[in-house]
C-alpha atoms as a PDB file:
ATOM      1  CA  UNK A   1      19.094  -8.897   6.207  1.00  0.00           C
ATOM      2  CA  UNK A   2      21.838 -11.129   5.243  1.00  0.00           C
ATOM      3  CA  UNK A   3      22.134 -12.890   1.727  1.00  0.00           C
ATOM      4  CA  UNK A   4      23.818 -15.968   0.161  1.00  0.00           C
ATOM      5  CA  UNK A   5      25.975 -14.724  -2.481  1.00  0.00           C
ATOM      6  CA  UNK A   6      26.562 -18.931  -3.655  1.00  0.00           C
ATOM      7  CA  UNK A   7      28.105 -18.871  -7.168  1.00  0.00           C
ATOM      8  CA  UNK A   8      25.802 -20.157  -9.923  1.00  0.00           C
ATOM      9  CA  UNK A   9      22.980 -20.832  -7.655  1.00  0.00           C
ATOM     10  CA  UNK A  10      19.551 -19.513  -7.962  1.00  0.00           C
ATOM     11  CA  UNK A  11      17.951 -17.463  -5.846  1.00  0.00           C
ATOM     12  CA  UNK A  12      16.399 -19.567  -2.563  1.00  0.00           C
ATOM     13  CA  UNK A  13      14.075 -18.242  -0.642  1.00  0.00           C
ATOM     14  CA  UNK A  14      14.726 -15.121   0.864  1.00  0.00           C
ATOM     15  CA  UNK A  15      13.427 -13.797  -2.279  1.00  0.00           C
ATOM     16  CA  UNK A  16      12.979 -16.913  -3.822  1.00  0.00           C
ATOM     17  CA  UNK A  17      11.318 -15.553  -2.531  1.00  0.00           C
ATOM     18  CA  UNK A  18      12.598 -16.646   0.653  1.00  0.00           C
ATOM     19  CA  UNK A  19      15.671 -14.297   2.376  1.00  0.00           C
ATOM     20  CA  UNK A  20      18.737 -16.117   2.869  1.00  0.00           C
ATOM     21  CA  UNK A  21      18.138 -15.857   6.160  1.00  0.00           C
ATOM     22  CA  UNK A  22      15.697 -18.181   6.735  1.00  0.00           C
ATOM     23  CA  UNK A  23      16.615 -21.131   8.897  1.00  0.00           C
ATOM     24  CA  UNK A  24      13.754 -22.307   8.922  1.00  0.00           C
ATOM     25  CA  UNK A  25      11.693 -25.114   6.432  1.00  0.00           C
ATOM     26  CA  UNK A  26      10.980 -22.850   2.913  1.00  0.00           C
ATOM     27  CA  UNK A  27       8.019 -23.813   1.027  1.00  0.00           C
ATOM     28  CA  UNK A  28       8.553 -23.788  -2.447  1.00  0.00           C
ATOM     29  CA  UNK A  29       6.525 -22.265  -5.061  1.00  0.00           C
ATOM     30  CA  UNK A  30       4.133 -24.533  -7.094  1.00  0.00           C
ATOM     31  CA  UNK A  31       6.461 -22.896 -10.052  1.00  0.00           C
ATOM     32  CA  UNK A  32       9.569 -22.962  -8.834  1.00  0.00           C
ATOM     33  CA  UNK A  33      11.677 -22.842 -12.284  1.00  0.00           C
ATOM     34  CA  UNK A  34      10.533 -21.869 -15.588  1.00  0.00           C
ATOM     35  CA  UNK A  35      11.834 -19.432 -18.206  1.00  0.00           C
ATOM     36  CA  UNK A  36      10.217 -16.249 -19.319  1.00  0.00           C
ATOM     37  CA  UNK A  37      10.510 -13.518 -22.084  1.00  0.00           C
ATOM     38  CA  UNK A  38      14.029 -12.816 -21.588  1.00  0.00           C
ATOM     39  CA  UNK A  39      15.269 -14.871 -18.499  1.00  0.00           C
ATOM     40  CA  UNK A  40      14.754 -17.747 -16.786  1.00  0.00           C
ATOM     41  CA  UNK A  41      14.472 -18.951 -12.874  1.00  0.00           C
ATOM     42  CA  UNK A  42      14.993 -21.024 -10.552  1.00  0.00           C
ATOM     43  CA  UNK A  43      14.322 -21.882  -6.815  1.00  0.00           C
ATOM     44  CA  UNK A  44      11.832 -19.319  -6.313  1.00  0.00           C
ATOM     45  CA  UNK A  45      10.240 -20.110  -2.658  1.00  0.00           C
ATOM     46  CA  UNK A  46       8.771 -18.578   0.460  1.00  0.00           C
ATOM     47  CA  UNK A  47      10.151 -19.469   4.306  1.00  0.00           C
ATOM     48  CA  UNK A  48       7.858 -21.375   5.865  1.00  0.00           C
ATOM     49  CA  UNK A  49       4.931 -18.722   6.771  1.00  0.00           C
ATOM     50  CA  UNK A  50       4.317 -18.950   2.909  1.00  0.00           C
ATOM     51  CA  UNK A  51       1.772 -16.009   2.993  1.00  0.00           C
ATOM     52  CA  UNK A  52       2.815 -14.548  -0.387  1.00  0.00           C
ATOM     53  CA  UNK A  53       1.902 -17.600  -2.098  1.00  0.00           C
ATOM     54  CA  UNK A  54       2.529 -18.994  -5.181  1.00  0.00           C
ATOM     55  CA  UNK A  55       3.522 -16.227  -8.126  1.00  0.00           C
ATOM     56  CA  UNK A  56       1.803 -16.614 -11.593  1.00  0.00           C
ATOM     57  CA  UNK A  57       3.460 -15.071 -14.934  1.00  0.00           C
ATOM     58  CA  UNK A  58       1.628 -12.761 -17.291  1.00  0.00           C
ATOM     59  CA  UNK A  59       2.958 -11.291 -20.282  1.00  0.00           C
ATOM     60  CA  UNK A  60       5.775 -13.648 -20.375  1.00  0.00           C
ATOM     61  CA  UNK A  61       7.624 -11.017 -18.329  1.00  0.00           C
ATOM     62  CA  UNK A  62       5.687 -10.733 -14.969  1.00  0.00           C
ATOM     63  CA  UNK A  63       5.581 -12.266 -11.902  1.00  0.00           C
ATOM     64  CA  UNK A  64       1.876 -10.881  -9.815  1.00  0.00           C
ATOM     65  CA  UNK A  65       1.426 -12.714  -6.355  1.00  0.00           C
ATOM     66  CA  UNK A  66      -1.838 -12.930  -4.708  1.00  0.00           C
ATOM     67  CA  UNK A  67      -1.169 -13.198  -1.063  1.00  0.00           C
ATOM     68  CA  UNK A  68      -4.599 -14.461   0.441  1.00  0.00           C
ATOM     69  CA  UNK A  69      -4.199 -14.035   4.390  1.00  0.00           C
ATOM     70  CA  UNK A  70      -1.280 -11.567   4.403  1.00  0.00           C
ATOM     71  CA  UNK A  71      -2.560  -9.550   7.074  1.00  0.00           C
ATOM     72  CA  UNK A  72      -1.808  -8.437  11.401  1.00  0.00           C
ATOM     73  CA  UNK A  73      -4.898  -8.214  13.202  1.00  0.00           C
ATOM     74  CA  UNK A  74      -4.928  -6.812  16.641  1.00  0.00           C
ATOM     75  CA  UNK A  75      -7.548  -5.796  19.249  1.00  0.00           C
ATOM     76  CA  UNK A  76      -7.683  -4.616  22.696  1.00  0.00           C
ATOM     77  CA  UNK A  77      -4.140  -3.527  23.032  1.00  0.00           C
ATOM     78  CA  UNK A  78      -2.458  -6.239  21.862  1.00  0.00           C
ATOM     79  CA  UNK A  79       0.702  -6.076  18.885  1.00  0.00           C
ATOM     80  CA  UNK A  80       0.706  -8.579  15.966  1.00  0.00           C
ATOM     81  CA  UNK A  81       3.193  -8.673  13.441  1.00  0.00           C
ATOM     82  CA  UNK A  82       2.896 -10.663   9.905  1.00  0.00           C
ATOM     83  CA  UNK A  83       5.905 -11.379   8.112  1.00  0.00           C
ATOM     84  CA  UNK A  84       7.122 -13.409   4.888  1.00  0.00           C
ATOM     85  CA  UNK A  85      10.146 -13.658   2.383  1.00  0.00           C
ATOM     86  CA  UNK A  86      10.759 -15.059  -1.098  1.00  0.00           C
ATOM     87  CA  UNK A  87      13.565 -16.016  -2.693  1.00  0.00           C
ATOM     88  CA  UNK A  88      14.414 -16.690  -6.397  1.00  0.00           C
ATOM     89  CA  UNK A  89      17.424 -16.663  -8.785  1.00  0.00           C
ATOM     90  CA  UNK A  90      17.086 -14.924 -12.006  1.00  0.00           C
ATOM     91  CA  UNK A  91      19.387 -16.017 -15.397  1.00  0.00           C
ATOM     92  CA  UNK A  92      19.577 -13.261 -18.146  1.00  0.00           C
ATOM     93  CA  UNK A  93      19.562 -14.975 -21.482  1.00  0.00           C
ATOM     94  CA  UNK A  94      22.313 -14.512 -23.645  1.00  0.00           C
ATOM     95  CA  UNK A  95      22.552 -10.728 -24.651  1.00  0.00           C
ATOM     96  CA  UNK A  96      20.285  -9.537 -21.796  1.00  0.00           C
ATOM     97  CA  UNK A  97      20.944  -8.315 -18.541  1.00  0.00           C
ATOM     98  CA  UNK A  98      19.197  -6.317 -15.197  1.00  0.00           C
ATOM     99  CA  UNK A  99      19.744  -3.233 -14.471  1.00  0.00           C
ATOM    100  CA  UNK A 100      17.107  -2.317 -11.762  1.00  0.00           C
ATOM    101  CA  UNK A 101      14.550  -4.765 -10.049  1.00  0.00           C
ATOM    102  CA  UNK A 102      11.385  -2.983  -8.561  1.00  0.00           C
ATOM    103  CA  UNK A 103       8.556  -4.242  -5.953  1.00  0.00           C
ATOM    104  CA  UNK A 104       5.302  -2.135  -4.976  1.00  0.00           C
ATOM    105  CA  UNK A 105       3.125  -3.515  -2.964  1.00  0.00           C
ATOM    106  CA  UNK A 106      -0.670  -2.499  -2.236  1.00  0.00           C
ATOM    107  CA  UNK A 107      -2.879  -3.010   0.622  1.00  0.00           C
ATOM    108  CA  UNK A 108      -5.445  -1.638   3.015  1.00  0.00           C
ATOM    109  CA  UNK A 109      -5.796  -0.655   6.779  1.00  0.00           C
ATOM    110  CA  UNK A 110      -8.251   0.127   9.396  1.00  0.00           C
ATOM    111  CA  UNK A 111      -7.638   1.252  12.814  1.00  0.00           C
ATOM    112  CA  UNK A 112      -9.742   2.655  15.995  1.00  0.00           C
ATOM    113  CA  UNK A 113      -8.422   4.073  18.991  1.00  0.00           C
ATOM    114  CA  UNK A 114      -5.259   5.437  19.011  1.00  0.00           C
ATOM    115  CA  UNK A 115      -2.734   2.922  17.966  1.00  0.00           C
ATOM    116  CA  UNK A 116      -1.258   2.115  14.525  1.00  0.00           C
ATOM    117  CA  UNK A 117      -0.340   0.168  11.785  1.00  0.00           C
ATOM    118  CA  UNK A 118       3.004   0.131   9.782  1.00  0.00           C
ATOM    119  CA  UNK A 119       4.922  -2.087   6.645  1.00  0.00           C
ATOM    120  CA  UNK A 120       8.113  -2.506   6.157  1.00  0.00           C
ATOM    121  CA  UNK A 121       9.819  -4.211   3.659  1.00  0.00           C
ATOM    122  CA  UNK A 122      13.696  -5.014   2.371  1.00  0.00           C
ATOM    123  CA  UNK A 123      15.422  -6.314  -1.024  1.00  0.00           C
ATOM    124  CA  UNK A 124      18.197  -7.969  -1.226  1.00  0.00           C
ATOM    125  CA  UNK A 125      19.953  -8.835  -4.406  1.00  0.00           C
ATOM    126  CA  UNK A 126      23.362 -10.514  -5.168  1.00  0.00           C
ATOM    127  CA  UNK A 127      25.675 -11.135  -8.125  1.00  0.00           C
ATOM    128  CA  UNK A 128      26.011 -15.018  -8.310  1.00  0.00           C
ATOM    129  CA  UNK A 129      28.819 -14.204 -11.036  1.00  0.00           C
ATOM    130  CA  UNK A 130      30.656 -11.482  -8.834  1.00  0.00           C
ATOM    131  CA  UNK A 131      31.093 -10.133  -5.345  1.00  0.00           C
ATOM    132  CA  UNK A 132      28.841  -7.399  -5.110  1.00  0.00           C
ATOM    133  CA  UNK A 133      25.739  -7.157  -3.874  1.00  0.00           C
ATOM    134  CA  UNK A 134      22.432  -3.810  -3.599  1.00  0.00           C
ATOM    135  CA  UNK A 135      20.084  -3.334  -0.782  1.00  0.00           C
ATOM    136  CA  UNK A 136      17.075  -1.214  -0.484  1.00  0.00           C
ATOM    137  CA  UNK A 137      14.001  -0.703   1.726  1.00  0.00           C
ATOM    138  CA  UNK A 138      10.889   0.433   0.728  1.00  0.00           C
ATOM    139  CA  UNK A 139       9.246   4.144   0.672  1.00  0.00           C
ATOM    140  CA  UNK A 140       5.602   4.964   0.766  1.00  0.00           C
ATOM    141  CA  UNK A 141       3.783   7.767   0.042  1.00  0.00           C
ATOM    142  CA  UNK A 142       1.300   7.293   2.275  1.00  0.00           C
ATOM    143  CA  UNK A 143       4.268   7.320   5.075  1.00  0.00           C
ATOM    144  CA  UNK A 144       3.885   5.053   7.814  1.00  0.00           C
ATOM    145  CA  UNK A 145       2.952   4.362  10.860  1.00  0.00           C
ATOM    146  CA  UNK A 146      -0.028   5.132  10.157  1.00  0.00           C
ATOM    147  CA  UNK A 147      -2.050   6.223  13.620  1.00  0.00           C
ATOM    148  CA  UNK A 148      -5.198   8.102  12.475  1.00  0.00           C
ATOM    149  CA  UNK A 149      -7.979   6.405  13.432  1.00  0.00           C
ATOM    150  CA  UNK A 150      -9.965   5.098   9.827  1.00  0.00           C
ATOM    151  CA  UNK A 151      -9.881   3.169   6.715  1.00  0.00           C
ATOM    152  CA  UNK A 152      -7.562   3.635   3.752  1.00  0.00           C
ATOM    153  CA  UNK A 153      -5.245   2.364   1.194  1.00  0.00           C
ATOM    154  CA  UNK A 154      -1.641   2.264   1.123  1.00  0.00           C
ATOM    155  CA  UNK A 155       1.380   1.408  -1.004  1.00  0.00           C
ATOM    156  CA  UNK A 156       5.142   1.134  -0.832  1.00  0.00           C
ATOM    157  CA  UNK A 157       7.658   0.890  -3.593  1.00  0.00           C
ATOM    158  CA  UNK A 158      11.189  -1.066  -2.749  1.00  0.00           C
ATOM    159  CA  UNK A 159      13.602  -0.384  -6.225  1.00  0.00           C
ATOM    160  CA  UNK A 160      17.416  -1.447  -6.148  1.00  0.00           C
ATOM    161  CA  UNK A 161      19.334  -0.547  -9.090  1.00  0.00           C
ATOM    162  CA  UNK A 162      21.811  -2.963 -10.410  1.00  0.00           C
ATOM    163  CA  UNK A 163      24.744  -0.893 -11.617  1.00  0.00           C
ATOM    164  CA  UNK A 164      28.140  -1.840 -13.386  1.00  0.00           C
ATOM    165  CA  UNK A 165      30.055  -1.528 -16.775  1.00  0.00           C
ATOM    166  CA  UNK A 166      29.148  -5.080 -16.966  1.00  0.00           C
ATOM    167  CA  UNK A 167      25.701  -5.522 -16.353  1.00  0.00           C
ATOM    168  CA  UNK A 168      24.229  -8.347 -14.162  1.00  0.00           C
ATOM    169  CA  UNK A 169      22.973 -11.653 -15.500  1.00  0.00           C
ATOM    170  CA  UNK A 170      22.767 -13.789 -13.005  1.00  0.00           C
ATOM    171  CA  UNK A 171      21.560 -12.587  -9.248  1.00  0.00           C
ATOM    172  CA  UNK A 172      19.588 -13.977  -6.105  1.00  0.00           C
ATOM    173  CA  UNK A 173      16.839 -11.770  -5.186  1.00  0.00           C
ATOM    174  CA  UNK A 174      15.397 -11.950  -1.757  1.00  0.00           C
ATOM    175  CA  UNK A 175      12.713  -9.950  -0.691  1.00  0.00           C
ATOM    176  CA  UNK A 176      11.100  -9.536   2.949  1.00  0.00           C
ATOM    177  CA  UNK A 177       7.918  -7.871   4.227  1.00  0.00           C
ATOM    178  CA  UNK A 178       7.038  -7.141   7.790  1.00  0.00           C
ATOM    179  CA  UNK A 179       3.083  -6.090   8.730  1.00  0.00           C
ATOM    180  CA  UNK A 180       2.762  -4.140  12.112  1.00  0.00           C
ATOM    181  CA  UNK A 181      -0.225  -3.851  14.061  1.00  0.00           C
ATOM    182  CA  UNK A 182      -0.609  -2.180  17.555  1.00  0.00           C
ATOM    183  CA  UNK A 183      -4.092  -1.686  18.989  1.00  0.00           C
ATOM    184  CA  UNK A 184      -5.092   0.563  21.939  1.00  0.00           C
ATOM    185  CA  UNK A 185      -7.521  -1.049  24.665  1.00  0.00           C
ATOM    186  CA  UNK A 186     -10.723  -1.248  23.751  1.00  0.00           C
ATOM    187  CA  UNK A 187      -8.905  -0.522  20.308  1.00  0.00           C
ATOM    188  CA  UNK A 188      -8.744  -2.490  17.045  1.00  0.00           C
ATOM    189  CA  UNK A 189      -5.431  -2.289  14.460  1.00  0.00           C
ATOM    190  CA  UNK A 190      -5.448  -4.024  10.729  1.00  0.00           C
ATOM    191  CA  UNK A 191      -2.999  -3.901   8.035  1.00  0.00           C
ATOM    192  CA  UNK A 192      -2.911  -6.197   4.823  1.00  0.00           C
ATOM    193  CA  UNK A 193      -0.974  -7.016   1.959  1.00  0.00           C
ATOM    194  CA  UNK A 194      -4.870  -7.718   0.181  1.00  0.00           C
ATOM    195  CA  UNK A 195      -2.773  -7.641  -3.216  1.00  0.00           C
ATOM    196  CA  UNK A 196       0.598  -7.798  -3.466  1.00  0.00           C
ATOM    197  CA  UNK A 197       1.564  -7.421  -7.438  1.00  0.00           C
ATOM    198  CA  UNK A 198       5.181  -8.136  -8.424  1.00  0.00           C
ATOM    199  CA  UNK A 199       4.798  -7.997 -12.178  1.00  0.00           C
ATOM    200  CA  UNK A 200       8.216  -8.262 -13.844  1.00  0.00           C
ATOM    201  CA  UNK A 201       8.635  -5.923 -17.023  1.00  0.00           C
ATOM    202  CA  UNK A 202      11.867  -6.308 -19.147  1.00  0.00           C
ATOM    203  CA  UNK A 203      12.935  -3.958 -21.266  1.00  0.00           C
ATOM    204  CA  UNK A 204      15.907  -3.844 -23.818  1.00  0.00           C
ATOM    205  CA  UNK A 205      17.940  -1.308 -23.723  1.00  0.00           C
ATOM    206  CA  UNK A 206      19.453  -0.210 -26.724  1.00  0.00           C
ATOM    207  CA  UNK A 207      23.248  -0.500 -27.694  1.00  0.00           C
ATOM    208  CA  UNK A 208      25.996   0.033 -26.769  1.00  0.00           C
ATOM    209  CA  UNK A 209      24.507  -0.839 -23.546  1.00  0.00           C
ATOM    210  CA  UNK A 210      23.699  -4.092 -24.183  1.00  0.00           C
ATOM    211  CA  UNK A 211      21.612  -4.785 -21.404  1.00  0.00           C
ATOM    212  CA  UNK A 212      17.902  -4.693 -20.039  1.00  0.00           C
ATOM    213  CA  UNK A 213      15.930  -2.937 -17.735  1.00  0.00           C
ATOM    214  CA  UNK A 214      13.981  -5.990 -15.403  1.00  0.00           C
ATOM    215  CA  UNK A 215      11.213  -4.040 -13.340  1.00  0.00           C
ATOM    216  CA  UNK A 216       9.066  -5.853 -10.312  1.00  0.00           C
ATOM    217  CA  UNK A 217       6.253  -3.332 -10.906  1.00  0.00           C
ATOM    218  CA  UNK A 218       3.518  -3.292  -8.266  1.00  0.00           C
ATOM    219  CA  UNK A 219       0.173  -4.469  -9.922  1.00  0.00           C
ATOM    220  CA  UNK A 220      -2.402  -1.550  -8.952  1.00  0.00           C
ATOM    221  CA  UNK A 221      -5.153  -3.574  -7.815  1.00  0.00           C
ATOM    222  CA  UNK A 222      -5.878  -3.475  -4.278  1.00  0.00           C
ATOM    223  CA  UNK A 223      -8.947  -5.478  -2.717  1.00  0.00           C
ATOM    224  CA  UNK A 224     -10.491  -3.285   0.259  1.00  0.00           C
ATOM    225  CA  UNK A 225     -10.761  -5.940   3.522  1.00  0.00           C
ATOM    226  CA  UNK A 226     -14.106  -7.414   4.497  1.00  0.00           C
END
């Protein structure tokens, strides 16, 4: 995925939670700026599928999404895929900085005959004070795809470490997931994003440092489909 690296502008979309590239209308959030424990944002957004929804803060350090139709549904041999990014630029206040950004995400599945079901996600993050810029995709333990016919759970971490003698203050974080279904005939496939937590924990780390840990932790409720 390609991002904007646009000095001193927050991060759109694309994980403003929309990537940067989205071409595409974005729909921003219903809170697209505000300031929290230690930083502030701005332009936070999804492209125009918007199924991640609208973030709420908890703590005064996390963001937790709860994505309400986030789901690929198919039957009877067909393939559906369900995707969405948001975008958003993060500002360190003054003696604070990231060091590592983190995003689990929980869900369920179902699946009958013998097809499958699959997520995939990517992070993107960018310096808007420098040129550099980390990438990472996301690992599950439940390993995917997924084609044994049943019910279950399933989660996926996506972490990108933000290294450098100089810490980062300012970055654009986009951040994309994909939902695969593939049914058999006669078959039915279902993956969801039922809860999708992307709590934000920042911690201080100590001097001579002098910067902070920011952590998208996954929130570890997951709502079983109906």
């Amino acid at each position: 995925m390609k991002y904007n690296m646009i000095r001193g502008m927050a991060l759109a979309a694309g994980v403003v939670f929309v990537g940067a590239t989205t071409a595409s209308a974005a729909v921003a959030w219903n809170n697209p700026s505000g300031s929290a424990a230690f930083f502030s944002w701005a332009n936070g957004q999804n492209s125009n599928t918007n199924l991640f929804g609208s973030p709420i803060i908890t703590g005064g350090d996390t963001f937790v999404f709860f994505p309400q139709s986030f789901n690929a549904s198919a039957t009877n041999g067909a393939s559906v895929t369900a995707t969405d990014t948001f975008e958003v630029d993060l500002f360190a206040q003054s003696g604070f900085g990231f060091t590592a950004i983190r995003i689990q995400q929980f869900g369920t599945y179902e699946l009958t005959g013998a097809g499958s079901v699959e997520a995939n996600a990517l992070m993107d993050i960018s310096d808007l004070l420098a040129p550099r810029a980390e990438q990472a995709s996301m690992t599950s333990p439940n390993g995917f795809p997924i084609a044994t016919a049943g019910t279950g759970n399933w989660q996926g971490t996506t972490q990108v470490p933000l290294l450098g003698a100089n810490g980062w203050t300012q970055i654009h974080l986009t951040f994309t997931s994909n939902l695969i279904s593939i049914s058999t005939p006669g078959g039915t496939a279902f993956i969801g994003n039922d809860v999708l937590g992307a709590p934000v924990a920042l911690t201080i780390i100590p001097a001579p440092a002098a910067v902070s840990l920011l952590s998208l932790a996954g929130l570890a409720a997951v709502r079983r489909r109906r």
